[in-house]
Protein backbone atom coordinates (compact mmCIF):
# COMPACT_ATOMS: atom_id res chain seq x y z
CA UNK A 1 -10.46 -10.91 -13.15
CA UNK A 2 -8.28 -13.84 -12.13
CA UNK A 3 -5.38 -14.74 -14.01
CA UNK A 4 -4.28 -18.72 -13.86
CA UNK A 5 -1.50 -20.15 -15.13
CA UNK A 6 -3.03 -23.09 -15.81
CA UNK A 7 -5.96 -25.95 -14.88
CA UNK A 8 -3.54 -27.60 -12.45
CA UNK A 9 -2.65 -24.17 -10.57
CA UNK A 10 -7.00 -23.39 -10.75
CA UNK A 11 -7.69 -26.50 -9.14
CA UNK A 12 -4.50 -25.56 -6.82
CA UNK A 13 -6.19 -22.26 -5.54
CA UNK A 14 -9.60 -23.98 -5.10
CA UNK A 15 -8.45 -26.56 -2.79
CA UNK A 16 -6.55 -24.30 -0.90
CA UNK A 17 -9.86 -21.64 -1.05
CA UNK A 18 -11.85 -24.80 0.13
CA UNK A 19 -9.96 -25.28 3.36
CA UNK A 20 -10.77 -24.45 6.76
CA UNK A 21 -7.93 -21.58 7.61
CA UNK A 22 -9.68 -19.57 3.87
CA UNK A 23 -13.13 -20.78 4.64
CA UNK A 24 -13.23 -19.43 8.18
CA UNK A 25 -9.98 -16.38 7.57
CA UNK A 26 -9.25 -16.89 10.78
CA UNK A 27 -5.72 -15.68 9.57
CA UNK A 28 -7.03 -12.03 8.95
CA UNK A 29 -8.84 -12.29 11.96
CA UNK A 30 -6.25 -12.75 14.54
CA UNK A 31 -4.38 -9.86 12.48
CA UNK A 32 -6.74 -7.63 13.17
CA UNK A 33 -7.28 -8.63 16.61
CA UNK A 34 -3.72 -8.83 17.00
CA UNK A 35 -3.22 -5.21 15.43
CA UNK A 36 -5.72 -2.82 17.18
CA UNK A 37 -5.13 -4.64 20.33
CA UNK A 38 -1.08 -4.35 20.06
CA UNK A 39 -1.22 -0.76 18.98
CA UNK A 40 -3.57 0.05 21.34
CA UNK A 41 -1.48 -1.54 24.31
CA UNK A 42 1.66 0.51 23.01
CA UNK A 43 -0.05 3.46 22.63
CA UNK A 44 -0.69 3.28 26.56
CA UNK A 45 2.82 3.03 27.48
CA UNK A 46 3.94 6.10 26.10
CA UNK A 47 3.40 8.27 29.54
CA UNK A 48 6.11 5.57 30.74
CA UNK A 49 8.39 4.95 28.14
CA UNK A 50 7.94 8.13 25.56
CA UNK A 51 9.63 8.10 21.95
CA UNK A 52 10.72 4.41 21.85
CA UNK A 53 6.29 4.02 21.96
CA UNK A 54 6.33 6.32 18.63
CA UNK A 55 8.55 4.42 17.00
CA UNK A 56 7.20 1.10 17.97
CA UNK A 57 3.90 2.25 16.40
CA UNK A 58 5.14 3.11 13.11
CA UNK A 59 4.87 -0.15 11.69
CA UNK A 60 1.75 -1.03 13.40
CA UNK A 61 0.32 2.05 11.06
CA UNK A 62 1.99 0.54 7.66
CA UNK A 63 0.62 -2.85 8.95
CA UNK A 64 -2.82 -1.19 8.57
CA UNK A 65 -2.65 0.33 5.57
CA UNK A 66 -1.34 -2.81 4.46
CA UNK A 67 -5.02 -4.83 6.50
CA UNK A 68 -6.93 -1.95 4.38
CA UNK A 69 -5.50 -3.46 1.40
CA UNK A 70 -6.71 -6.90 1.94
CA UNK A 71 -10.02 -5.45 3.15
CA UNK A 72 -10.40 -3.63 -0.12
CA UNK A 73 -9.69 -6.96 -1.88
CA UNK A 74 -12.70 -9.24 0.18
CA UNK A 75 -11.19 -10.77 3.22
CA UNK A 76 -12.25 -11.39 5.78
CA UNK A 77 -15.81 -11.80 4.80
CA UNK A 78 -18.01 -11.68 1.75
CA UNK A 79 -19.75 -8.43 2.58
CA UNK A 80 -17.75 -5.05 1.22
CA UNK A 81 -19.38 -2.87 3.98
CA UNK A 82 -18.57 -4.62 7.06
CA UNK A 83 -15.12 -5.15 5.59
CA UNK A 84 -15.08 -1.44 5.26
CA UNK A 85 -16.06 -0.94 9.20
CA UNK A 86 -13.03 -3.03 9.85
CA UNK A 87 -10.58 -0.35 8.13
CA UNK A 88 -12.63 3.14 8.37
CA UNK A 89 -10.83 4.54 11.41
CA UNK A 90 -7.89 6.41 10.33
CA UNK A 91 -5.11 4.96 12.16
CA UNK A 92 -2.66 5.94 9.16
CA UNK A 93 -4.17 9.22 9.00
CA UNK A 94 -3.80 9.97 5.92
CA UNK A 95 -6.69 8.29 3.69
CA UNK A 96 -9.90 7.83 3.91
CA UNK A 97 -11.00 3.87 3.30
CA UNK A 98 -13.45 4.73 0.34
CA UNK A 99 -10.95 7.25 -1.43
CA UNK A 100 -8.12 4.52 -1.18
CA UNK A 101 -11.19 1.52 -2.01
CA UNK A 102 -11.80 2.99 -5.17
CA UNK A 103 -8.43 4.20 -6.61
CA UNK A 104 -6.60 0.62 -5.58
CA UNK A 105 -9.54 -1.19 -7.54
CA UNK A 106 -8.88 1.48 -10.59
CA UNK A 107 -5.10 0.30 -10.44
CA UNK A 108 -5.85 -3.40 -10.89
CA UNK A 109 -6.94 -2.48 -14.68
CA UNK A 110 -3.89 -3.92 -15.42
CA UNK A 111 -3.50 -2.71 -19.47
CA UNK A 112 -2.85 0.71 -17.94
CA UNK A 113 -0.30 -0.13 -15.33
CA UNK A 114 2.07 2.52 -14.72
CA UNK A 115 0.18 4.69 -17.30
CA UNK A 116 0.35 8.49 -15.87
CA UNK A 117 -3.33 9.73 -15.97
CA UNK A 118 -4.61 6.66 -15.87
CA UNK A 119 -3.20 4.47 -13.52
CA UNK A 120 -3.85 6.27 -9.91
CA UNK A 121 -0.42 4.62 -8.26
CA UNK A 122 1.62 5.62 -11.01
CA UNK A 123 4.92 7.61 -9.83
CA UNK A 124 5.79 8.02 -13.33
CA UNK A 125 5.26 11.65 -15.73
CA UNK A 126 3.96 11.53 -19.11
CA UNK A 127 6.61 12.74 -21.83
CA UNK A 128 4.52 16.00 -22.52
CA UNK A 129 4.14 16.73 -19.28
CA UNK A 130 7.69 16.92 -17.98
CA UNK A 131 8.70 19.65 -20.08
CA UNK A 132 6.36 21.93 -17.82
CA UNK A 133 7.67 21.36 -15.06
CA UNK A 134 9.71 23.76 -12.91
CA UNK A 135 13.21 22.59 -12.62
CA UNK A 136 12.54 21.93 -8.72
CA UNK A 137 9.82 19.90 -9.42
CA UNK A 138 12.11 17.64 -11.92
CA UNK A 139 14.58 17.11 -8.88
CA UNK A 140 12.26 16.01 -6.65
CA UNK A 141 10.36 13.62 -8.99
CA UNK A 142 14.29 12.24 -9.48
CA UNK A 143 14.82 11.98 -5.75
CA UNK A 144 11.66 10.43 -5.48
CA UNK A 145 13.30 7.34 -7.69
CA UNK A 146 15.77 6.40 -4.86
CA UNK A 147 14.84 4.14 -1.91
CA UNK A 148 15.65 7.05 0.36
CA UNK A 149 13.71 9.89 -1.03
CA UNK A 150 11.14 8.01 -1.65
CA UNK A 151 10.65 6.68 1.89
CA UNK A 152 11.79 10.78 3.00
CA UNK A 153 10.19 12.85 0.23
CA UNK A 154 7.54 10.42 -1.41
CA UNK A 155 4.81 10.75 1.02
CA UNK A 156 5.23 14.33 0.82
CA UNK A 157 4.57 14.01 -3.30
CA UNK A 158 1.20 11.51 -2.76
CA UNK A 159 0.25 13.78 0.14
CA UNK A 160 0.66 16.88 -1.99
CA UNK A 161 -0.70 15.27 -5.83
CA UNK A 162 -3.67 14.02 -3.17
CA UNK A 163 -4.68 17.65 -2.30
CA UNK A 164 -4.67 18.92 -5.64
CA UNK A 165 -7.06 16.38 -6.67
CA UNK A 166 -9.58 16.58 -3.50
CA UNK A 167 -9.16 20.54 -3.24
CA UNK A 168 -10.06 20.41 -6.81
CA UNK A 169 -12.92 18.41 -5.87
CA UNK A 170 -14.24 20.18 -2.97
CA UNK A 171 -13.99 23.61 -4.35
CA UNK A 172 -16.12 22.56 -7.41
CA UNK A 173 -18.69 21.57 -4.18
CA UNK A 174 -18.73 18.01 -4.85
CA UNK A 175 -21.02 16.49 -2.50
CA UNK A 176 -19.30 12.71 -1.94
CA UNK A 177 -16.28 14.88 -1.36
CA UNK A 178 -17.63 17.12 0.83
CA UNK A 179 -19.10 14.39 2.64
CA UNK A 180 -16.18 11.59 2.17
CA UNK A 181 -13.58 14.22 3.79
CA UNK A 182 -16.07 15.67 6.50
CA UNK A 183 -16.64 11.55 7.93
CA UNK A 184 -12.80 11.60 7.76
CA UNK A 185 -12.34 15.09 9.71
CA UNK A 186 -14.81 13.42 12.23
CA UNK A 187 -12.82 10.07 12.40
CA UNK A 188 -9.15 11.65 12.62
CA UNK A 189 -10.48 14.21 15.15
CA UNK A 190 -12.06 11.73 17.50
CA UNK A 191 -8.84 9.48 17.34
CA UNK A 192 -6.38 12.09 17.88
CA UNK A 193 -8.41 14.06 20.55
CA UNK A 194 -8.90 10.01 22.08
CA UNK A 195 -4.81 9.45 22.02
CA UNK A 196 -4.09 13.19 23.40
CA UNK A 197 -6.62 12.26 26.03
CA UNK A 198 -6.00 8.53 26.88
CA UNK A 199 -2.29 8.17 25.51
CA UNK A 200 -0.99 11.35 26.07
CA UNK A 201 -0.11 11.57 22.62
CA UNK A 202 -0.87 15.17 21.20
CA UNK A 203 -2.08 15.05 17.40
CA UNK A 204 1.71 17.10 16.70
CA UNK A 205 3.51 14.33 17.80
CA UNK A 206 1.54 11.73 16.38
CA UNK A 207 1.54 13.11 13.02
CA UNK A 208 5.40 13.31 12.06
CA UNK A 209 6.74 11.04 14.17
CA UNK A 210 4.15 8.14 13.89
CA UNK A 211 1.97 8.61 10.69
CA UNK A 212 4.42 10.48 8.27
CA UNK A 213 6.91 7.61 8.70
CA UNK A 214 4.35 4.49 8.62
CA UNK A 215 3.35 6.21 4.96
CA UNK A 216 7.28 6.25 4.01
CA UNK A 217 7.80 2.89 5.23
CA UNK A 218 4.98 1.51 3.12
CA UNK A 219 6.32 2.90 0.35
CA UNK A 220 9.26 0.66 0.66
CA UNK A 221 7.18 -1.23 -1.03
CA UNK A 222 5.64 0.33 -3.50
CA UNK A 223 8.99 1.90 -4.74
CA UNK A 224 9.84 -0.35 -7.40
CA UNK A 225 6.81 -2.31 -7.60
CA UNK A 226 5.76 -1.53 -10.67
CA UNK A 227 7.93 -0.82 -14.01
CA UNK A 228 6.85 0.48 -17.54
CA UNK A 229 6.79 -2.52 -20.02
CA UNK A 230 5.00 -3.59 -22.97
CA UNK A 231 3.36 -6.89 -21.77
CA UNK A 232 0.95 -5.95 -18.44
CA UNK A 233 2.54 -8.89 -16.70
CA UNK A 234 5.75 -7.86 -16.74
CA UNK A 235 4.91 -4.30 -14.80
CA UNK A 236 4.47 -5.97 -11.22
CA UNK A 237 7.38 -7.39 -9.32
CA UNK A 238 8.20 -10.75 -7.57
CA UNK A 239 10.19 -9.88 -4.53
CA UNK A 240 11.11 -12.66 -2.35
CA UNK A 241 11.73 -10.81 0.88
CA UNK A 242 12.46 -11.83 4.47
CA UNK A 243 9.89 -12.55 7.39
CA UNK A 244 9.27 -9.08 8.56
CA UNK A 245 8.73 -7.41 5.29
CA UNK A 246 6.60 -10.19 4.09
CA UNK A 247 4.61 -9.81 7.37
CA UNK A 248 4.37 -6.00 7.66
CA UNK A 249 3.24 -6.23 3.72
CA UNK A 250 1.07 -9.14 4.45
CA UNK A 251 3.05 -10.93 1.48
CA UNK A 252 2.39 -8.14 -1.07
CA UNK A 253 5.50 -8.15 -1.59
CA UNK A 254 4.95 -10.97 -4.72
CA UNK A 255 2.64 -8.26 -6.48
CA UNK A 256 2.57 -10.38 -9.45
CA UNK A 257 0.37 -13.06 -8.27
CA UNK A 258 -1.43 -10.80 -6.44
CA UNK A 259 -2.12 -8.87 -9.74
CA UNK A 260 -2.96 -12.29 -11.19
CA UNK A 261 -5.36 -13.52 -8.44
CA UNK A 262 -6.82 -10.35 -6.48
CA UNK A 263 -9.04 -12.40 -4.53
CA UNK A 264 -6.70 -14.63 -2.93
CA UNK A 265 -6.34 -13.74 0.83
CA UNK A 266 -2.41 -12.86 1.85
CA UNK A 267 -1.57 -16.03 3.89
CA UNK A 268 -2.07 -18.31 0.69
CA UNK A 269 0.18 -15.75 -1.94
CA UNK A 270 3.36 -17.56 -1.21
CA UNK A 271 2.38 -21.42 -1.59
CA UNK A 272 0.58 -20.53 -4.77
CA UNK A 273 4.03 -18.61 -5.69
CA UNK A 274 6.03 -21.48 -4.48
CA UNK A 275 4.04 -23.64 -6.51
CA UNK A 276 4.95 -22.24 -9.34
CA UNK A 277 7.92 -20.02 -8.65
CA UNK A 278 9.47 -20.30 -12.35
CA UNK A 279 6.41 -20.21 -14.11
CA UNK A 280 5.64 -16.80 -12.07
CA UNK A 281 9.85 -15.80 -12.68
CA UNK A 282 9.16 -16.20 -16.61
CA UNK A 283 5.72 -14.46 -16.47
CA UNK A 284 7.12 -11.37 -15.24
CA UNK A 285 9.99 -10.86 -17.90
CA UNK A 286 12.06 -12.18 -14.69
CA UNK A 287 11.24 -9.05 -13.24
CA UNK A 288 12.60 -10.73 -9.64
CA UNK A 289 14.39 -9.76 -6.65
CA UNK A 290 15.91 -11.58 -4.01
CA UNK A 291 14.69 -8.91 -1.12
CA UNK A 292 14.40 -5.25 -0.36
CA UNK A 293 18.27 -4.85 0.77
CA UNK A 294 19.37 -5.24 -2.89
CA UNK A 295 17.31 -2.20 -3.48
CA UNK A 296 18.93 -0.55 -0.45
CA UNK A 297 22.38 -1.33 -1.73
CA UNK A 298 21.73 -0.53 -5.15
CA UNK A 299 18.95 2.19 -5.29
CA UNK A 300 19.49 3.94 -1.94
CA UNK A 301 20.73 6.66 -3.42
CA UNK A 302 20.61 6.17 -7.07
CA UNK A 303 17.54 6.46 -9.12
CA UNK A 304 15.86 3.02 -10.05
CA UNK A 305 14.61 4.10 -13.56
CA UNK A 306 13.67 7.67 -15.16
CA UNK A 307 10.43 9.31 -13.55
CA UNK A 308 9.27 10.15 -17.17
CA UNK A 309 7.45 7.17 -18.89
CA UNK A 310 8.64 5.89 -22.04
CA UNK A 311 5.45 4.77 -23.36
CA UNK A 312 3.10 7.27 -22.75
């Protein structure tokens, strides 16, 4: 449900939903035109020009996870299913569209952000569950609270806390598993054999060097996104980041008022922010940063917060 801060900033987001560039999203459009056709074209090159291709397509695969996010959220049409066409194939490898769909939406209840359990993006323990931990367990979850584990080690922790919860699901022969994970074999397969075949990528290549890092480098993002704290609004960040982050995470990057208004498409986030920057700055419990290399000088290799939750 939408959040406003007032009538003024309602009336704000209607005009701006009322003109041509929402109405027709031809923003999103030329994104996605503009990212299957440039990852496509780099892909060729890499009989030519080799690594340098890899790493060039690294953030064209965090730029899609971050166009599945906006698909999840409605853009760029009204109808869920078509929007889902637009994001099935599994250019980040690692999740399939409906099992990402449905957690995301399950994180915007917004009362139990950061809650362990309940929130499904939460990188936080519950008191009474630290305690049975193994002590290696404890030291990753602690490297996974600085900027570089969690861009090194973090995907490896959703990756792994992912398989316990689909194994889990597919050995108690859970049909929509069964059948979300076999479309997904089918998907990855066909791409992978397709980029081995056309690229001259093979799948071992592609899989550390390209889609192991895109996942890291999203979670740039996601590292301190989010922060325990008793008013809901104060859990999501404001970071006002430079051009290429705010690109790459299609201006996610002010998570707040995307928290507050979930159905606004990613090219109109930072004029309703700008609108009202210090009525968003006091909303969050000034939870505020001036852009991701404070967190790099400050968190690189020091742990942002505690991985246990204090609240829960």
């Amino acid at each position: 449900m939408a959040h406003y801060l007032s009538g003024r900033q309602r009336t704000l987001v209607r005009r701006l939903q009322d003109t041509f560039q929402a109405r027709s999203e031809w923003p999103t459009w030329l994104l996605i035109a503009c990212l299957y056709g440039g990852w496509a074209l780099l892909a060729s090159q890499y009989r030519h020009w080799g690594w340098p291709v890899l790493a060039g397509l690294v953030p064209f695969a965090s730029l899609y996870m971050s166009l599945q996010h906006e698909l999840i959220h409605g853009h760029p049409t009204r109808w869920p299913r078509f929007n889902a066409v637009l994001g099935y194939l599994p250019l980040a490898v690692w999740y399939p569209y409906p099992l990402y769909r449905d957690s995301h939406l399950r994180h915007h209840l917004d009362e139990q952000l950061t809650y362990p359990g309940l929130d499904p993006e939460s990188r936080y323990v519950s008191l009474s569950e630290w305690p049975r931990l193994g002590s290696w367990r404890r030291r990753w979850l602690c490297l996974d609270k600085t900027l570089l584990g969690r861009a090194t080690l973090g995907p490896l922790l959703a990756l792994a806390a992912m398989a316990r919860l689909e194994g889990s699901r597919l050995r108690q022969g859970e049909g929509a598993a069964w059948r979300l994970w076999g479309l997904h074999a089918v998907l990855l397969g066909g791409l992978l054999a397709g980029l081995w075949r056309w690229a001259g990528i093979p799948p071992w290549l592609y899989l550390p060097a390209v889609a192991y890092p895109a996942l890291g480098l999203s979670m740039l993002r996601s590292f301190y996104e989010h922060r325990p704290a008793r008013e809901p609004a104060q859990r999501s960040v404001l970071v006002e980041a430079g051009w290429p982050w705010r690109l790459l995470f299609l201006n996610n990057n002010l998570h707040l008022v995307h928290h507050d208004l979930p159905g606004l498409p990613w090219y109109l986030l930072p004029r309703v922010y700008n609108a009202s920057r210090r009525a968003y700055r006091r909303r969050s419990g000034d939870f505020h940063l001036p852009g991701y290399g404070r967190l790099w000088r400050r968190h690189g290799w020091r742990p942002v917060d505690a991985p246990v939750h204090p609240e829960h």
